[in-house]
N, C-alpha and C. Protein backbone atom coordinates (compact mmCIF):
# COMPACT_ATOMS: atom_id res chain seq x y z
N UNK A 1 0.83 -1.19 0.00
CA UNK A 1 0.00 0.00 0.00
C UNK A 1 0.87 1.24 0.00
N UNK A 2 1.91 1.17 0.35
CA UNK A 2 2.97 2.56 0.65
C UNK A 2 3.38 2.42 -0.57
N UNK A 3 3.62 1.42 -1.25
CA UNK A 3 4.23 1.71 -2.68
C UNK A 3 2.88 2.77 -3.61
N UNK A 4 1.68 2.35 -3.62
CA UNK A 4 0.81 2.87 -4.10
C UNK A 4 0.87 3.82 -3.77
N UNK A 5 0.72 4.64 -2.54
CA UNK A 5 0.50 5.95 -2.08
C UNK A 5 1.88 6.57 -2.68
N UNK A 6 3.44 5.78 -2.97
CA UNK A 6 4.16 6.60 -3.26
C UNK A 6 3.97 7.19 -4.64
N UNK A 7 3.33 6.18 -5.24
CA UNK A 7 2.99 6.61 -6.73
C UNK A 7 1.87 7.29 -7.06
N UNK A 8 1.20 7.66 -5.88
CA UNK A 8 0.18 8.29 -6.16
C UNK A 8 -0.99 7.50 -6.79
N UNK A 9 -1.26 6.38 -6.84
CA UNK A 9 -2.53 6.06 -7.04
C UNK A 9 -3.35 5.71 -5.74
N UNK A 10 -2.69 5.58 -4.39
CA UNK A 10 -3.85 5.27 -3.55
C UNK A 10 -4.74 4.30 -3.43
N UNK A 11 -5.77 4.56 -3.44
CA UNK A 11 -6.92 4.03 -3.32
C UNK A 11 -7.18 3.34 -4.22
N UNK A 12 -7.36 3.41 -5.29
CA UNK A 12 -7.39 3.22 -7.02
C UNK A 12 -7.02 2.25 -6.88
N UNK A 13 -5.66 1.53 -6.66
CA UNK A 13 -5.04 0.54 -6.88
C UNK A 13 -5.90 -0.78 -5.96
N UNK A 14 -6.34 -0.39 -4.75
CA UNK A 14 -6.60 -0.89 -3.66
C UNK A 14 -8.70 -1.47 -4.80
N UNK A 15 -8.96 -0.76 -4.91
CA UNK A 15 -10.13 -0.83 -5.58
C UNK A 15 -10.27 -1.52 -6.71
N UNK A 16 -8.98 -1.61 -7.76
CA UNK A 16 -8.87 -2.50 -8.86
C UNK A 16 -8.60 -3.49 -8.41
N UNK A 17 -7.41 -3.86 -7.53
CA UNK A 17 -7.12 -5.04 -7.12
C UNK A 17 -8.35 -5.53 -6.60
N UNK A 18 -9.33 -5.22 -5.57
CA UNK A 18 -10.58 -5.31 -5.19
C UNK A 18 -11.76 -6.16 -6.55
N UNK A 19 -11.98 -5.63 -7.40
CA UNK A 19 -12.82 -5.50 -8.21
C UNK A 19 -11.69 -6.63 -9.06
N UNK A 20 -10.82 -6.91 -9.15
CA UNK A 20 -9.79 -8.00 -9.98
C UNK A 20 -10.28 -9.38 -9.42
N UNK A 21 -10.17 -9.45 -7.96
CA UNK A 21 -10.41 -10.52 -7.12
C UNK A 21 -12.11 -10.67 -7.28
N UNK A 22 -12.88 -9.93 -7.17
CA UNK A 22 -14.40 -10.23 -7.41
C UNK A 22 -14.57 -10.70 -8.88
N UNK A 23 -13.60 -10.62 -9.66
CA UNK A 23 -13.83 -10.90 -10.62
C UNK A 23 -13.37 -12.32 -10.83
N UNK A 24 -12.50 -13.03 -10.70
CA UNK A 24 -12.03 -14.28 -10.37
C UNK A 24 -12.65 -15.33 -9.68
N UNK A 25 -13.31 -14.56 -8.61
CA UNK A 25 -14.15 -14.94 -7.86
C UNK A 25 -15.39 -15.76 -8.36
N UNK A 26 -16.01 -14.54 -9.30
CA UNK A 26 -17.17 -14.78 -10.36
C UNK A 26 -16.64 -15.69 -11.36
N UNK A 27 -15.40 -15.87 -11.80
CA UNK A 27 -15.33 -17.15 -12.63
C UNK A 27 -15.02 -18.46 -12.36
N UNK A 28 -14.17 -18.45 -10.99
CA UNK A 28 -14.20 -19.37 -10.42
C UNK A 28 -15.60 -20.03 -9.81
N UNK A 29 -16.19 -19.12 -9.43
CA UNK A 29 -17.92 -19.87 -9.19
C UNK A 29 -18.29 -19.86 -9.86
N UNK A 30 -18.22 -19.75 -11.29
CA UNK A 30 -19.36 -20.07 -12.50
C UNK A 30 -18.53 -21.58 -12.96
N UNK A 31 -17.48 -21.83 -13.07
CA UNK A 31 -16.84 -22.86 -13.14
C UNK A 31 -17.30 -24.06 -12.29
N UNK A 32 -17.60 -23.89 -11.31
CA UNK A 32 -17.87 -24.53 -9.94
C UNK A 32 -19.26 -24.89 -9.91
N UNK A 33 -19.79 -23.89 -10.66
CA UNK A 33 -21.81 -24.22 -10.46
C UNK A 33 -22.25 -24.56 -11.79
N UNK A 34 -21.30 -24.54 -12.62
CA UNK A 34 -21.22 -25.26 -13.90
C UNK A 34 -21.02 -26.61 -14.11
N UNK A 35 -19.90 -26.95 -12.93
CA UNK A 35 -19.49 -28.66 -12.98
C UNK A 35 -20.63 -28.79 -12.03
N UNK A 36 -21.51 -28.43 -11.37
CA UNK A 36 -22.25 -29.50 -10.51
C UNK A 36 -23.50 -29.27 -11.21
N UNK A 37 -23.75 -28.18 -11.37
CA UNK A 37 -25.43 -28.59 -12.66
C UNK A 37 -24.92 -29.44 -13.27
N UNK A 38 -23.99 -29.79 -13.82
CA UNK A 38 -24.00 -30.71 -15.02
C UNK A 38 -23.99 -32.21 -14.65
N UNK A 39 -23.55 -32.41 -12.86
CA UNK A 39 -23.44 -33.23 -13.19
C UNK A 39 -24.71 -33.87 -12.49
N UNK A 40 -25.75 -32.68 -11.69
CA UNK A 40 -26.95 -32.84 -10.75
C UNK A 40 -27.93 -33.10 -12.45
N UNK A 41 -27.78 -32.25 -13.59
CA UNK A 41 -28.58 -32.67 -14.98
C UNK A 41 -28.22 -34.19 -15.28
N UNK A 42 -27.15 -34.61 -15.33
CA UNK A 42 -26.69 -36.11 -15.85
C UNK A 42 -27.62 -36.78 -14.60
N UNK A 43 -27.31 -37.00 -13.35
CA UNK A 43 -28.00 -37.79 -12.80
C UNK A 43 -29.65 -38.15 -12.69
N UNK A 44 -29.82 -36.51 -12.86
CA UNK A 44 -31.37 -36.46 -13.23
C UNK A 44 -32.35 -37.01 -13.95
N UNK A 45 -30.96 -36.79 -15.27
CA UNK A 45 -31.71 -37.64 -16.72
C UNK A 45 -31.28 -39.01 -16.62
N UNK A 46 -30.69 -39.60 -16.14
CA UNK A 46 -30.23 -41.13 -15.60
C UNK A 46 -31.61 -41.75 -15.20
N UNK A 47 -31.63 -41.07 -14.32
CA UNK A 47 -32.85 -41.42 -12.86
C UNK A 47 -34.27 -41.50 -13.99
N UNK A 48 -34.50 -40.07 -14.53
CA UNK A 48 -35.38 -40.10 -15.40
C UNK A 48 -35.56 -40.73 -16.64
N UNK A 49 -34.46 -41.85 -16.92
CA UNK A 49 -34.28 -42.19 -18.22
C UNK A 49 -34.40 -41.35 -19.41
N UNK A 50 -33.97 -40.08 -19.35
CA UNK A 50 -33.84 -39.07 -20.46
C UNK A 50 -32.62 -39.61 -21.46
N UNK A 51 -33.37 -38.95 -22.78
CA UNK A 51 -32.15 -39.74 -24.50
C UNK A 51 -30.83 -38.73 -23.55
N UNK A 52 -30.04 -39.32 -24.22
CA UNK A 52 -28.70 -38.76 -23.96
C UNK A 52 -28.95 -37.06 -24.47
N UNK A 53 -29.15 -37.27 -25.77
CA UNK A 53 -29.13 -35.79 -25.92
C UNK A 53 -29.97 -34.76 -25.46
N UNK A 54 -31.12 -34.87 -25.14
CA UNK A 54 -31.58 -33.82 -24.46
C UNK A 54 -30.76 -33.95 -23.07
N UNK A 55 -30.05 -34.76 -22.67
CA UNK A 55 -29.22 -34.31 -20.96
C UNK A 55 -28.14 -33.35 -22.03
N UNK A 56 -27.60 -33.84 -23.01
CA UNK A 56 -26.82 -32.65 -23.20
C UNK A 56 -27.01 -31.65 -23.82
N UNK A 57 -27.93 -31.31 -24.58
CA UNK A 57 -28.29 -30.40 -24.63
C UNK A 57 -28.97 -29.29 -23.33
N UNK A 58 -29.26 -30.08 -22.29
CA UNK A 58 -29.64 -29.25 -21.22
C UNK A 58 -28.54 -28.58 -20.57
N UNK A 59 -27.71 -29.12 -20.68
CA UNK A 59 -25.87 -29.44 -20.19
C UNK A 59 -25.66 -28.29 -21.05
N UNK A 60 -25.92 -27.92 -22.19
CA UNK A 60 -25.66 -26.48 -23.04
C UNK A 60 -26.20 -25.37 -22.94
N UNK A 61 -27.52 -25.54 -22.60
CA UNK A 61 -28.29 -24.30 -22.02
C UNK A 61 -28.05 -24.07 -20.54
N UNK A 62 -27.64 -24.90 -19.68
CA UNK A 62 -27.03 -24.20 -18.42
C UNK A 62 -26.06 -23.85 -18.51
N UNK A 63 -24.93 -24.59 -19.56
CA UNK A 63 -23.97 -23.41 -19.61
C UNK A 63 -24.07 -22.16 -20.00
N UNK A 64 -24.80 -21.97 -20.62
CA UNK A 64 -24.84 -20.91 -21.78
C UNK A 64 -25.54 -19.48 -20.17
N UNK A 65 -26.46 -19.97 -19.73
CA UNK A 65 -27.37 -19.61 -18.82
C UNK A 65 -26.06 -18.91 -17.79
N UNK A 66 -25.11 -19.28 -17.40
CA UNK A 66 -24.62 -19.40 -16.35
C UNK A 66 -23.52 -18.37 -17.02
N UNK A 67 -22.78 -18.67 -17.90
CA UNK A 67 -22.27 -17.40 -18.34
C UNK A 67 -22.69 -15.93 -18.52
N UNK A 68 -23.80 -16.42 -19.02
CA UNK A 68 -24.59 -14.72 -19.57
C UNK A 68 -24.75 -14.10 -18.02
N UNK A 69 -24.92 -15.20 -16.87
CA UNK A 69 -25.21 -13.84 -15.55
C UNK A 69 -23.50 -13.77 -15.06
N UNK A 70 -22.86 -14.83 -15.35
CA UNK A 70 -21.45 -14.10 -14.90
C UNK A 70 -20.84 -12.68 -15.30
N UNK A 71 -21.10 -12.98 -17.28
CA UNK A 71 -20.86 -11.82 -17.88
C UNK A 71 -21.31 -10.59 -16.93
N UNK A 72 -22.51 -10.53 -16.63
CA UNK A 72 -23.53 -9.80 -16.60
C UNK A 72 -22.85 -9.08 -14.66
N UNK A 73 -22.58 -10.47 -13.88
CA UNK A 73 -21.62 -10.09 -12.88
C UNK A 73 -20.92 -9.00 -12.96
N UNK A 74 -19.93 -9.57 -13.87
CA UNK A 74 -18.31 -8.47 -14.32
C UNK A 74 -19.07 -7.04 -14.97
N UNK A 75 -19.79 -6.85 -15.06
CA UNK A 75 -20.33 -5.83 -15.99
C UNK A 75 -20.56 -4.97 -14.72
N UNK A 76 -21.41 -5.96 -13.37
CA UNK A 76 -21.69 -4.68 -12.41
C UNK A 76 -20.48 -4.67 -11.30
N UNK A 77 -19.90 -5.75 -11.52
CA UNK A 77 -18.70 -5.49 -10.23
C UNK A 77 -17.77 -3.88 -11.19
N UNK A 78 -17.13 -3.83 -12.30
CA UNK A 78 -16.71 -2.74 -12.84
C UNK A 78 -17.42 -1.90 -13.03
N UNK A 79 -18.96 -1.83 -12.51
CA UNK A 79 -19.37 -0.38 -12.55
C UNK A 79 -19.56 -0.17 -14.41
N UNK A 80 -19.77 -1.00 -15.20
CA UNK A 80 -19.87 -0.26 -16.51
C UNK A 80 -21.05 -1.10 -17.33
N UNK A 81 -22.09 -1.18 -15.88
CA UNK A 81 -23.63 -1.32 -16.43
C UNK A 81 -24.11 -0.23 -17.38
N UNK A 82 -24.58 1.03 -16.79
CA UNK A 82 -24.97 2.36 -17.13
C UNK A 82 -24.49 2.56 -18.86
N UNK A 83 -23.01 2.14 -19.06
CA UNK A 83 -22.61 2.78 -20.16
C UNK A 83 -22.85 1.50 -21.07
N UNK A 84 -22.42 -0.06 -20.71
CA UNK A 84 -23.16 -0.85 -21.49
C UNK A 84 -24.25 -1.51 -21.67
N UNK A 85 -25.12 -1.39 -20.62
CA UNK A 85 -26.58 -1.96 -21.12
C UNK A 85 -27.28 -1.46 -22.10
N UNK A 86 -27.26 0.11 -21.97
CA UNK A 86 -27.92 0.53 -23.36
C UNK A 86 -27.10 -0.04 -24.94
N UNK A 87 -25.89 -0.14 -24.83
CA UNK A 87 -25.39 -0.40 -26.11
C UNK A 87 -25.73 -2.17 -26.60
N UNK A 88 -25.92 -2.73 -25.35
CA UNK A 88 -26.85 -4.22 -25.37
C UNK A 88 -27.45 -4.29 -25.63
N UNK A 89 -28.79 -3.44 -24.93
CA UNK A 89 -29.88 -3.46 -25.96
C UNK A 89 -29.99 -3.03 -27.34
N UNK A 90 -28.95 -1.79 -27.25
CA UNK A 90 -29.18 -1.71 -29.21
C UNK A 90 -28.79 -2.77 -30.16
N UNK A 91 -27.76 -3.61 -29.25
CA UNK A 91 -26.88 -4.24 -30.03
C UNK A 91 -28.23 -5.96 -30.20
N UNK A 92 -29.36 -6.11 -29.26
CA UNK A 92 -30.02 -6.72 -28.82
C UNK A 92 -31.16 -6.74 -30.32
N UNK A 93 -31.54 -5.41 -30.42
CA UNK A 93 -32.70 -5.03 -31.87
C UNK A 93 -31.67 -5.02 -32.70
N UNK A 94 -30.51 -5.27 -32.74
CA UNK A 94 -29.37 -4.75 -34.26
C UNK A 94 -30.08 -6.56 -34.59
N UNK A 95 -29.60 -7.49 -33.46
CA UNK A 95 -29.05 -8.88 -33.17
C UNK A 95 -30.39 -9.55 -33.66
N UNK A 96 -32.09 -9.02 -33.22
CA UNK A 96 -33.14 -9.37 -33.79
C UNK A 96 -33.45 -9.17 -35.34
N UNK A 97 -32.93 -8.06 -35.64
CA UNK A 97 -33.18 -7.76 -37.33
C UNK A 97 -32.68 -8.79 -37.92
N UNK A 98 -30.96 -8.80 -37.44
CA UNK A 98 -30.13 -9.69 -38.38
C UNK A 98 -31.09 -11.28 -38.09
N UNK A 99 -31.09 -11.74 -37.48
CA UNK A 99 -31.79 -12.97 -37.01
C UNK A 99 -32.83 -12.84 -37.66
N UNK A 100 -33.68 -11.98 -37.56
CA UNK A 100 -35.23 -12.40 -38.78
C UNK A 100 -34.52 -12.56 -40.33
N UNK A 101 -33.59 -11.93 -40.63
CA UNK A 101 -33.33 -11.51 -41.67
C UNK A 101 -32.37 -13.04 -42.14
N UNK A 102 -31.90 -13.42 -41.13
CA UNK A 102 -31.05 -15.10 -41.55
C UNK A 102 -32.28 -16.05 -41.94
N UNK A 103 -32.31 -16.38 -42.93
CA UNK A 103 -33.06 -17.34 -42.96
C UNK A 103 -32.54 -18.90 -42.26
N UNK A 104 -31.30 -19.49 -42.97
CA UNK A 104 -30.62 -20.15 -42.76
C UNK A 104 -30.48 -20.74 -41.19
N UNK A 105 -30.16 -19.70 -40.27
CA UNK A 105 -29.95 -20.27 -38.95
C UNK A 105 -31.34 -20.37 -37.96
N UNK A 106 -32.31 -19.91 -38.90
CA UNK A 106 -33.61 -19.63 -38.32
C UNK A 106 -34.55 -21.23 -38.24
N UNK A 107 -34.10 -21.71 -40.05
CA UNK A 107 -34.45 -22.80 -40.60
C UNK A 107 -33.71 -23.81 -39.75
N UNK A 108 -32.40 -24.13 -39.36
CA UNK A 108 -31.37 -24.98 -38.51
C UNK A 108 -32.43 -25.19 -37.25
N UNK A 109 -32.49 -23.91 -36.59
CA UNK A 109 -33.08 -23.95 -35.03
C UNK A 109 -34.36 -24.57 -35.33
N UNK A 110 -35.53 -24.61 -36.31
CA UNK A 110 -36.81 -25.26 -35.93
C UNK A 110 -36.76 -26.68 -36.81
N UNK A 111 -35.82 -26.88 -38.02
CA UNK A 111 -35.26 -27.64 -37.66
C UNK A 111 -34.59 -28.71 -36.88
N UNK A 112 -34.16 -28.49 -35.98
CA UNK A 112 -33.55 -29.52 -34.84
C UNK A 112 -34.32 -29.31 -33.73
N UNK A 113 -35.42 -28.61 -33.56
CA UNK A 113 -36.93 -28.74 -32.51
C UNK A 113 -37.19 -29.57 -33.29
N UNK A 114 -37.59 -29.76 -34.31
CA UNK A 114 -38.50 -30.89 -35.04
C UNK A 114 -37.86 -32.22 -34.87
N UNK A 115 -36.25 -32.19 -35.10
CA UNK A 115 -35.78 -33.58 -35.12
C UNK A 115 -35.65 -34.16 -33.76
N UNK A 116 -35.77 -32.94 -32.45
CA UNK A 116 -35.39 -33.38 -30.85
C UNK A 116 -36.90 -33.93 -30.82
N UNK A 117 -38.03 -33.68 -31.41
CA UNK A 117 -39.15 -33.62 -30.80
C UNK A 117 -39.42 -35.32 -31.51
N UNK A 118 -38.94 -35.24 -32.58
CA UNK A 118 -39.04 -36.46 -33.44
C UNK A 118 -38.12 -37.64 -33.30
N UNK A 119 -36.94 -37.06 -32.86
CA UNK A 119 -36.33 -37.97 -32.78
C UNK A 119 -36.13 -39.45 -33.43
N UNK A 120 -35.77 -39.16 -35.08
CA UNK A 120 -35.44 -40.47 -35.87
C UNK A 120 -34.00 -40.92 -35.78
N UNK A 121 -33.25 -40.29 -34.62
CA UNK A 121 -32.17 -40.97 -34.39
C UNK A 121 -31.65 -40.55 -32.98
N UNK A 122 -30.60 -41.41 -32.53
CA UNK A 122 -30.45 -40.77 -31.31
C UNK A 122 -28.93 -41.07 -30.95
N UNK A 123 -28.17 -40.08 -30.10
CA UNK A 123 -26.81 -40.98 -29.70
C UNK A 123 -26.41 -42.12 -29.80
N UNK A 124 -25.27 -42.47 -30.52
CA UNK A 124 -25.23 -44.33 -30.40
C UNK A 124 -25.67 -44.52 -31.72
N UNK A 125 -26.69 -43.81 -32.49
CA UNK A 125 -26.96 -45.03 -33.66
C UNK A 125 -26.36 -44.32 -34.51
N UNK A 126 -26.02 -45.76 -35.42
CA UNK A 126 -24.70 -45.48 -36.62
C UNK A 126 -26.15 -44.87 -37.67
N UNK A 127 -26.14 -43.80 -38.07
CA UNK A 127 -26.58 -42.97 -39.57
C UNK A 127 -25.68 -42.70 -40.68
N UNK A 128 -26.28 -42.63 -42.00
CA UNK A 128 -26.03 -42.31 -43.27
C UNK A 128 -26.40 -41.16 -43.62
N UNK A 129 -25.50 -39.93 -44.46
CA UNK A 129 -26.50 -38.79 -44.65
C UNK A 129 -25.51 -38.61 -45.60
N UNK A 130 -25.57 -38.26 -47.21
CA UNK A 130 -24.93 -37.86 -48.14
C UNK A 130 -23.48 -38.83 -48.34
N UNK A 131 -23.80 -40.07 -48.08
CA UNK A 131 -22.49 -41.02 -48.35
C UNK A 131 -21.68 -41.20 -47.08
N UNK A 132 -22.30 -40.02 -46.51
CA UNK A 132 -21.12 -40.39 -44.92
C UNK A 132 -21.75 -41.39 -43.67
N UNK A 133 -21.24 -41.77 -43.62
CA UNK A 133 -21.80 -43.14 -42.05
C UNK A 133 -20.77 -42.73 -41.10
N UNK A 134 -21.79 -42.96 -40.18
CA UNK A 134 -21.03 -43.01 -38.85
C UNK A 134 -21.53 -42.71 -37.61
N UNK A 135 -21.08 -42.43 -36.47
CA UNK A 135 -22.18 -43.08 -35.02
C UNK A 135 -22.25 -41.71 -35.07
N UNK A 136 -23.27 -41.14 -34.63
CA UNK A 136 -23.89 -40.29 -34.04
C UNK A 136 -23.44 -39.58 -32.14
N UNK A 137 -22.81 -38.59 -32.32
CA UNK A 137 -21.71 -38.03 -31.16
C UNK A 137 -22.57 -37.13 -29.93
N UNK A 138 -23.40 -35.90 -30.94
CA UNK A 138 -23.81 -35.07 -30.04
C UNK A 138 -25.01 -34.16 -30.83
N UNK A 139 -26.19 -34.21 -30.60
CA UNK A 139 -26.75 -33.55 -31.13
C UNK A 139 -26.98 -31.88 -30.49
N UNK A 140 -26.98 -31.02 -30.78
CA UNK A 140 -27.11 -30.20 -30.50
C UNK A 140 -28.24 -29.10 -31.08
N UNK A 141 -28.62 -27.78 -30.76
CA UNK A 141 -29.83 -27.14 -31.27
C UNK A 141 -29.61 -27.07 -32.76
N UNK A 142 -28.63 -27.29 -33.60
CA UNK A 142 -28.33 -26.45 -34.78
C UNK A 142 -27.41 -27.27 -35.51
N UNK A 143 -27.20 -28.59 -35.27
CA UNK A 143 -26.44 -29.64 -36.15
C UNK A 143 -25.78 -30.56 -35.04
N UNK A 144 -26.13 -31.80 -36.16
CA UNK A 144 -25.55 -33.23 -35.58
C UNK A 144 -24.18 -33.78 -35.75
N UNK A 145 -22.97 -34.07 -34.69
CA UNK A 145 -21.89 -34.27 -35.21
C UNK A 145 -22.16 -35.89 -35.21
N UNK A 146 -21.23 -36.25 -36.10
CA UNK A 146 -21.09 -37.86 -36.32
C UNK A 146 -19.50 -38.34 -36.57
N UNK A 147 -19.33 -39.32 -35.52
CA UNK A 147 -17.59 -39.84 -35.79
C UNK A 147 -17.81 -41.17 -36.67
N UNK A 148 -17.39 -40.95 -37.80
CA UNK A 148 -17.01 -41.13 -38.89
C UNK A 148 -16.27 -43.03 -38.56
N UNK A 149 -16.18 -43.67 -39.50
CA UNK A 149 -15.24 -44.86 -39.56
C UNK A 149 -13.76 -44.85 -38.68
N UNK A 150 -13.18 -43.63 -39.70
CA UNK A 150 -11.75 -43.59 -39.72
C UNK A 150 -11.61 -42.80 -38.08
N UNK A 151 -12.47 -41.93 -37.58
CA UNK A 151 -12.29 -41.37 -36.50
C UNK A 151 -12.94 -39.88 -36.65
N UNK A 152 -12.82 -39.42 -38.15
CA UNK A 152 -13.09 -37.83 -38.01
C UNK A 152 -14.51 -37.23 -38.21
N UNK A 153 -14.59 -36.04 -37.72
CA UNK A 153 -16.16 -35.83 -37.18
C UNK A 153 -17.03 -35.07 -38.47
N UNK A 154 -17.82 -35.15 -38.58
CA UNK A 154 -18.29 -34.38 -39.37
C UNK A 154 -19.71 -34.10 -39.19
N UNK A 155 -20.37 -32.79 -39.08
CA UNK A 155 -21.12 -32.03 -38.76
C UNK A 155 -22.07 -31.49 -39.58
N UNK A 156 -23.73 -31.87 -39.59
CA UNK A 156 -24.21 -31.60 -40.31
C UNK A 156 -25.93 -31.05 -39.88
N UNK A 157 -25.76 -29.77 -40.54
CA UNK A 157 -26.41 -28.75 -40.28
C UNK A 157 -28.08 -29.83 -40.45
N UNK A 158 -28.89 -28.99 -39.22
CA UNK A 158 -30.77 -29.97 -39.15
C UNK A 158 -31.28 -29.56 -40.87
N UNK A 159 -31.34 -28.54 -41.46
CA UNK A 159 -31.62 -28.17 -42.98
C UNK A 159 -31.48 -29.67 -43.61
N UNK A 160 -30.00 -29.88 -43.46
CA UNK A 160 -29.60 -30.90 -44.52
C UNK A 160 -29.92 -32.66 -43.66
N UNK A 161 -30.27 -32.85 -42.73
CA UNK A 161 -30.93 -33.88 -42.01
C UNK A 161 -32.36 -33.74 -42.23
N UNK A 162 -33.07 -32.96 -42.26
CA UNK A 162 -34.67 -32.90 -42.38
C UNK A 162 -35.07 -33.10 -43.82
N UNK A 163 -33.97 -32.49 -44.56
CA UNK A 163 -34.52 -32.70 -46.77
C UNK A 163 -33.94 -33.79 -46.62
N UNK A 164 -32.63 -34.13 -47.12
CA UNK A 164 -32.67 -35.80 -46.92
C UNK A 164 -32.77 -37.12 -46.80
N UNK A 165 -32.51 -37.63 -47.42
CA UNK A 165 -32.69 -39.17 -46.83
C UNK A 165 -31.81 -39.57 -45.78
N UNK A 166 -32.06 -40.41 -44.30
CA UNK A 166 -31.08 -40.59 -43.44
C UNK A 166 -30.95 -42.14 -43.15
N UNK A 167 -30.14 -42.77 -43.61
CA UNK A 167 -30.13 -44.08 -43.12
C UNK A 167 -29.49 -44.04 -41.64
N UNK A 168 -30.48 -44.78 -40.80
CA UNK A 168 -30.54 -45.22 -39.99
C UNK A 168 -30.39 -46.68 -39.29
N UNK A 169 -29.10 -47.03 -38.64
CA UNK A 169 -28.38 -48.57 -38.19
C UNK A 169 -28.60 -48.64 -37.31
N UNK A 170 -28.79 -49.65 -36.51
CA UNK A 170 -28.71 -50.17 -35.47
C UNK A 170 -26.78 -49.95 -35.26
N UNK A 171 -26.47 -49.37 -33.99
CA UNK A 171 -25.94 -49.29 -33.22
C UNK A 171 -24.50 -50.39 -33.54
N UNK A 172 -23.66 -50.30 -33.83
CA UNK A 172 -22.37 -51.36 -34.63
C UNK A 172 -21.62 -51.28 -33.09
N UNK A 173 -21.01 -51.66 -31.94
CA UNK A 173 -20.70 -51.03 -30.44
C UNK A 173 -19.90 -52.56 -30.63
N UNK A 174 -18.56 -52.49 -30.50
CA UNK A 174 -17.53 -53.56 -30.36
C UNK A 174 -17.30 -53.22 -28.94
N UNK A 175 -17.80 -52.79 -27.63
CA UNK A 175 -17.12 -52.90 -26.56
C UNK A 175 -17.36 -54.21 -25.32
């Protein structure tokens, strides 16, 4: 602290360092309440016999959930609510235009509601989609990854799963 006061910042220093540590703080507990939702969601959907992928996909929206209030933390521990919330919200109606205006990622998202709700495939089963085979990894809101024969993944947008033809295997599992 005497070094500070010799340099003349004082307090300042004492207050950043302050506001440094609350900030660490906030990521270290979002880290922390991140690994145990996920793993209080896994047991849940166990218990409940939930498909794999909706546990992980739930597993994505709490993350997602859990960041946006950390962000949102750091925003008021630095005091620079006032000057960025308004530019959020503009940036919020910029973020709605562009979004009506995507067709593409609009089509993906009700898209993969249709295929979660439908579910013609699920984790585990080996699918076909444009020549490629392979097990089925992780579905997510907006495309299905699939590991491939050889090992490599390949990712394919709900658009091109819903037009399609999808062959669908029973499960090939050498373990």
């Amino acid at each position: 602290m005497a070094i500070a006061q010799f340099l003349g910042l004082g307090n300042s220093l004492l207050l950043v360092t302050i506001k440094l540590i609350e900030t660490l703080l906030v990521a270290i507990g979002s880290y922390v309440v991140i690994r145990i939702a996920r793993r209080q969601i896994k047991n849940i959907g166990k218990r409940a016999r939930m498909p794999r992928d909706i546990i992980s996909l739930s597993c994505d929206v709490t993350k997602f959930a859990v960041y946006f209030i950390a962000f949102y933390l750091v925003l008021v521990i630095w005091n620079v609510t006032s000057i960025i919330m308004p530019l959020l919200a503009g940036a919020g109606v910029a973020a709605l235009a562009i979004g009506l205006a995507s067709k593409d990622i609009i089509s993906n998202t009700i898209s993969g509601i249709f295929i979660l709700l439908d579910r013609p495939f699920r984790i585990g089963n080996i699918i076909e989609v444009r020549g490629v085979k392979g097990e089925v990894t992780k579905i997510a809101l907006r495309s299905t990854k699939i590991r491939m024969e050889d090992g490599a993944i390949a990712s394919f947008r709900f658009t091109i799963l819903s037009n399609d033809i999808v062959k669908k295997r029973k499960a090939e599992r050498t373990e």
